[in-house]
C-alpha atoms as a PDB file:
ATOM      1  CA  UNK A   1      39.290 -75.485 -32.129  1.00  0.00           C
ATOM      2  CA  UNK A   2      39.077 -78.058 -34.755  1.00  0.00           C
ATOM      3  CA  UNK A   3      42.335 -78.863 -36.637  1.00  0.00           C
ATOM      4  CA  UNK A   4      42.379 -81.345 -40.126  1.00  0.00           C
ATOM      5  CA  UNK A   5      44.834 -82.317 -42.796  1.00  0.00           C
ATOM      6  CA  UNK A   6      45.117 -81.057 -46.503  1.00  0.00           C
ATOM      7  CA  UNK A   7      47.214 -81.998 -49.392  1.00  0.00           C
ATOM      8  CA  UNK A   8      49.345 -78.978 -49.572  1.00  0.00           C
ATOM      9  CA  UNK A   9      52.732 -79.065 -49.179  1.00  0.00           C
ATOM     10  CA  UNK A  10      53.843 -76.887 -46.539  1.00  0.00           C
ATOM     11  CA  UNK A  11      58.110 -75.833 -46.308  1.00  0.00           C
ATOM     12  CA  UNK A  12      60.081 -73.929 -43.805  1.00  0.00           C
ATOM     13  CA  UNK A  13      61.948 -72.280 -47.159  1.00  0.00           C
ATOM     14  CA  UNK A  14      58.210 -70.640 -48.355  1.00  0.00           C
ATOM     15  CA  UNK A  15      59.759 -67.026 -48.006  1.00  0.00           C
ATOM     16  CA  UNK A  16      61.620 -68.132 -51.361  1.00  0.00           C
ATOM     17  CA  UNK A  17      58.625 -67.558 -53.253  1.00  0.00           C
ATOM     18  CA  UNK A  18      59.786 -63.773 -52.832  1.00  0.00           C
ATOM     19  CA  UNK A  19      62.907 -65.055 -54.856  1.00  0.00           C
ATOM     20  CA  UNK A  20      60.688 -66.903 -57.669  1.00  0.00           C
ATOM     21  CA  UNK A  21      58.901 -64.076 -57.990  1.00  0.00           C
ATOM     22  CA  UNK A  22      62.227 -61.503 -58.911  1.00  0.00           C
ATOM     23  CA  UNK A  23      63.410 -64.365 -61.008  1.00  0.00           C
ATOM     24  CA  UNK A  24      60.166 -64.367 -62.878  1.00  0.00           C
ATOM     25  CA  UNK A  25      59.834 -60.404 -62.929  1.00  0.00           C
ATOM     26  CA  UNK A  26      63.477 -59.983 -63.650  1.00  0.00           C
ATOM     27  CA  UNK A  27      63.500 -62.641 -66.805  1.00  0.00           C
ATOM     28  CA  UNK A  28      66.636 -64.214 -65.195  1.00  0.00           C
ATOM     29  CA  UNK A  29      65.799 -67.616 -66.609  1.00  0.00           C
ATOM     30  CA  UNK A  30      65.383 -66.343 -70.485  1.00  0.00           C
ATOM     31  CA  UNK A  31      68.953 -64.371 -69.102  1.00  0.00           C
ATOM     32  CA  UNK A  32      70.491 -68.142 -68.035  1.00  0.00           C
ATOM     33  CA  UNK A  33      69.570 -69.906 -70.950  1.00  0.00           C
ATOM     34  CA  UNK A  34      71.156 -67.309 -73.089  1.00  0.00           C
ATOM     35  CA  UNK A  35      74.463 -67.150 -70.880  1.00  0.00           C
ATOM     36  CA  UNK A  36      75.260 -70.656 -69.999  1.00  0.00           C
ATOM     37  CA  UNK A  37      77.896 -72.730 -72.115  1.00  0.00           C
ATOM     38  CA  UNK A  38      75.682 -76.291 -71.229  1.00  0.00           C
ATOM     39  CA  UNK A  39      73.885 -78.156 -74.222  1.00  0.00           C
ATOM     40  CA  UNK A  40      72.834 -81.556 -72.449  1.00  0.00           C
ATOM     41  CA  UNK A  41      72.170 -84.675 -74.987  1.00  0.00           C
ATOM     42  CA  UNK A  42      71.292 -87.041 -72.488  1.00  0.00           C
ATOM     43  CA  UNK A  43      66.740 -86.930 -72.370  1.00  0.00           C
ATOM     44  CA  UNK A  44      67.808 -87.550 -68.364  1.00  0.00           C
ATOM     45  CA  UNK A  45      69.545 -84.381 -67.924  1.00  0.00           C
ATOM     46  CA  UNK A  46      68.584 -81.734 -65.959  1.00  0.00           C
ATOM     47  CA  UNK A  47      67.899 -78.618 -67.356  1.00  0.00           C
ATOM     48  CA  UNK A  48      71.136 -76.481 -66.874  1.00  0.00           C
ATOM     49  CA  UNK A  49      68.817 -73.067 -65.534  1.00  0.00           C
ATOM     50  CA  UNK A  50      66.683 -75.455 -62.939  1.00  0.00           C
ATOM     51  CA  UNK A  51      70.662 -76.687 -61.587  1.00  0.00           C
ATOM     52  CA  UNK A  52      71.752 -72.952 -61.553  1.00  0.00           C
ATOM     53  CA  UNK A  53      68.608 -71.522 -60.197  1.00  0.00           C
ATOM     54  CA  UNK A  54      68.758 -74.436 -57.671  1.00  0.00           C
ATOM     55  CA  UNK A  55      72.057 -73.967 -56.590  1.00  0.00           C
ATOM     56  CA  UNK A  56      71.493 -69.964 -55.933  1.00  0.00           C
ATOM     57  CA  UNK A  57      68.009 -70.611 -54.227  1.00  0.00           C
ATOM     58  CA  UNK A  58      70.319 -72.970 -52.228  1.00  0.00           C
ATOM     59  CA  UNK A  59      72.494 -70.349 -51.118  1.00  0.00           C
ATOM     60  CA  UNK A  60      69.430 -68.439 -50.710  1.00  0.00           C
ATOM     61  CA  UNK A  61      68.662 -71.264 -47.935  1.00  0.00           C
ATOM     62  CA  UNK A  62      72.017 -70.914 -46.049  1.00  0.00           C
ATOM     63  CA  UNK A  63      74.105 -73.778 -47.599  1.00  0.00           C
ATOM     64  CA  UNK A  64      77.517 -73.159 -47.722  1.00  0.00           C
ATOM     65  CA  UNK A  65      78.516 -76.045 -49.771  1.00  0.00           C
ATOM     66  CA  UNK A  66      77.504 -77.926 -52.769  1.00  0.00           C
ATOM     67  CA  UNK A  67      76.767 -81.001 -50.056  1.00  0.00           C
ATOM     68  CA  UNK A  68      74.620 -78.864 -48.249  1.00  0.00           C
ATOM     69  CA  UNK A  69      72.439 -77.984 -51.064  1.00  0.00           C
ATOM     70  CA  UNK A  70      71.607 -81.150 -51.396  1.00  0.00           C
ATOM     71  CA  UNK A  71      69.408 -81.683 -47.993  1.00  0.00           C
ATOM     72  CA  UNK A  72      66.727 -79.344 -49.716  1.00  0.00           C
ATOM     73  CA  UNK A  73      66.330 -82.572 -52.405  1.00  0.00           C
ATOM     74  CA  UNK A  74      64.596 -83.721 -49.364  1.00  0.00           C
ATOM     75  CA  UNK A  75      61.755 -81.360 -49.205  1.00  0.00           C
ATOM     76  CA  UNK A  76      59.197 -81.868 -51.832  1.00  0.00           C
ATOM     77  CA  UNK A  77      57.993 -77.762 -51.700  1.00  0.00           C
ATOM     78  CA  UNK A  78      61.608 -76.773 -52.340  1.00  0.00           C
ATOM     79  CA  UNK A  79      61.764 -77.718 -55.772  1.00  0.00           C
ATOM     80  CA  UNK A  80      58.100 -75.927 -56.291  1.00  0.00           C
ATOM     81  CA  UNK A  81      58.598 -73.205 -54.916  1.00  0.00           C
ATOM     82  CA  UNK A  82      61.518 -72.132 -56.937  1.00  0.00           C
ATOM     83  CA  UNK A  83      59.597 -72.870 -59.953  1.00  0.00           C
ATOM     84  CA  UNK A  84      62.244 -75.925 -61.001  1.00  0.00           C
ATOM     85  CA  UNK A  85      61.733 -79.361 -61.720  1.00  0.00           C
ATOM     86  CA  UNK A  86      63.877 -80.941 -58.742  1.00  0.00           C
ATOM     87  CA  UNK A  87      67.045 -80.200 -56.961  1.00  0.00           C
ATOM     88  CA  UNK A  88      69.702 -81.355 -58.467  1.00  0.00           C
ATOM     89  CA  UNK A  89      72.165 -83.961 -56.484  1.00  0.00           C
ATOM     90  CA  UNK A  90      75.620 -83.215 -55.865  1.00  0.00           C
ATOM     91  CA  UNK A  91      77.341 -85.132 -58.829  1.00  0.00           C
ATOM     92  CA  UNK A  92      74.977 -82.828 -61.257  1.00  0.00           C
ATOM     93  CA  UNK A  93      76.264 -80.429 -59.634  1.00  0.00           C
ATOM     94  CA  UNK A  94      79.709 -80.673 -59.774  1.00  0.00           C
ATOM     95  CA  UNK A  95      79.553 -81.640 -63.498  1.00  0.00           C
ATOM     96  CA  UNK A  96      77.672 -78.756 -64.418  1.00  0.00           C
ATOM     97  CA  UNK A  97      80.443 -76.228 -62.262  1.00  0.00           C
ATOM     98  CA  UNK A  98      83.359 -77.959 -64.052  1.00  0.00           C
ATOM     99  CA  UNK A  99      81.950 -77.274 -67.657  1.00  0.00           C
ATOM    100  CA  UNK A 100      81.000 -73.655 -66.930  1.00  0.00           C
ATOM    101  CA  UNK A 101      84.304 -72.909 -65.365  1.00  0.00           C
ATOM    102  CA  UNK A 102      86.258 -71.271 -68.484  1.00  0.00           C
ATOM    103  CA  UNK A 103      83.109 -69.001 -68.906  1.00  0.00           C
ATOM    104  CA  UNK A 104      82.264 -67.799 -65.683  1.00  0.00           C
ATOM    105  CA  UNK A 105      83.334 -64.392 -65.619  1.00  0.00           C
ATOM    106  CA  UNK A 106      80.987 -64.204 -68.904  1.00  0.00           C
ATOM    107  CA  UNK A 107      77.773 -65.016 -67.255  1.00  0.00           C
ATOM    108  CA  UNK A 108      78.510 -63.114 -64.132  1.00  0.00           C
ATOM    109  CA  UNK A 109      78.726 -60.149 -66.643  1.00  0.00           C
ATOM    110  CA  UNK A 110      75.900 -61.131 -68.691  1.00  0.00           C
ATOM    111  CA  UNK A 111      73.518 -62.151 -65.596  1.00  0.00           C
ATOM    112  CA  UNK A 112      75.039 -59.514 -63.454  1.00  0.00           C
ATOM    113  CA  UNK A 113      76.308 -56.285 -65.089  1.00  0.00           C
ATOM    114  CA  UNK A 114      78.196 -53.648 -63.503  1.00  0.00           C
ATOM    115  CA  UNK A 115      76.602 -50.481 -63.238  1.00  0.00           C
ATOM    116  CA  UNK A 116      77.819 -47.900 -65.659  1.00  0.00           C
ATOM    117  CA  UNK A 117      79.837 -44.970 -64.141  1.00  0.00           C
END
């Protein structure tokens, strides 16, 4: 048995390219962009969808906590496989949860709409 090296990046979260795949199929980026309240001026900012859609592939991961998203900055694949940029840190985080507070309820219902009865 011979074994070698490659260049690929290899991750113990791969299974989330099932969840980049529904994001893609289910336009919920386009649906983010529309919803979200953040306009970032700063040509450092993250983009508000890649700290949302990093934050719920976070949970995705088992992280309980805003901290604990954080240790997924940490693997290079992580970022790739959910189709973002990077992970976010903590402070960007944070920032970006306190300005979408007063509008929460309105994204949930615009990302996530009840099911008529």
């Amino acid at each position: 048995m011979r074994m070698g090296f490659t260049d690929q990046r290899l991750t113990a979260h791969g299974g989330l390219a099932v969840w980049t795949r529904f994001v893609t199929e289910r336009g919920l980026r386009q649906q983010l962009r529309v919803a979200l309240p953040h306009a970032p001026t700063s040509p450092n900012a993250c983009d508000p969808c890649d700290t949302a859609l990093g934050f719920i592939g976070g949970i995705l991961c088992g992280a309980d906590k805003l901290a604990r998203v954080a240790h997924l900055a940490h693997d290079p694949a992580v970022a790739e496989v959910f189709g973002i940029e990077a992970i976010p840190s903590q402070s960007t985080r944070s920032r970006f949860f306190a300005q979408g507070a007063p509008r929460s309820s309105a994204i949930r219902s615009h990302v996530c709409p009840r099911p008529s009865a």
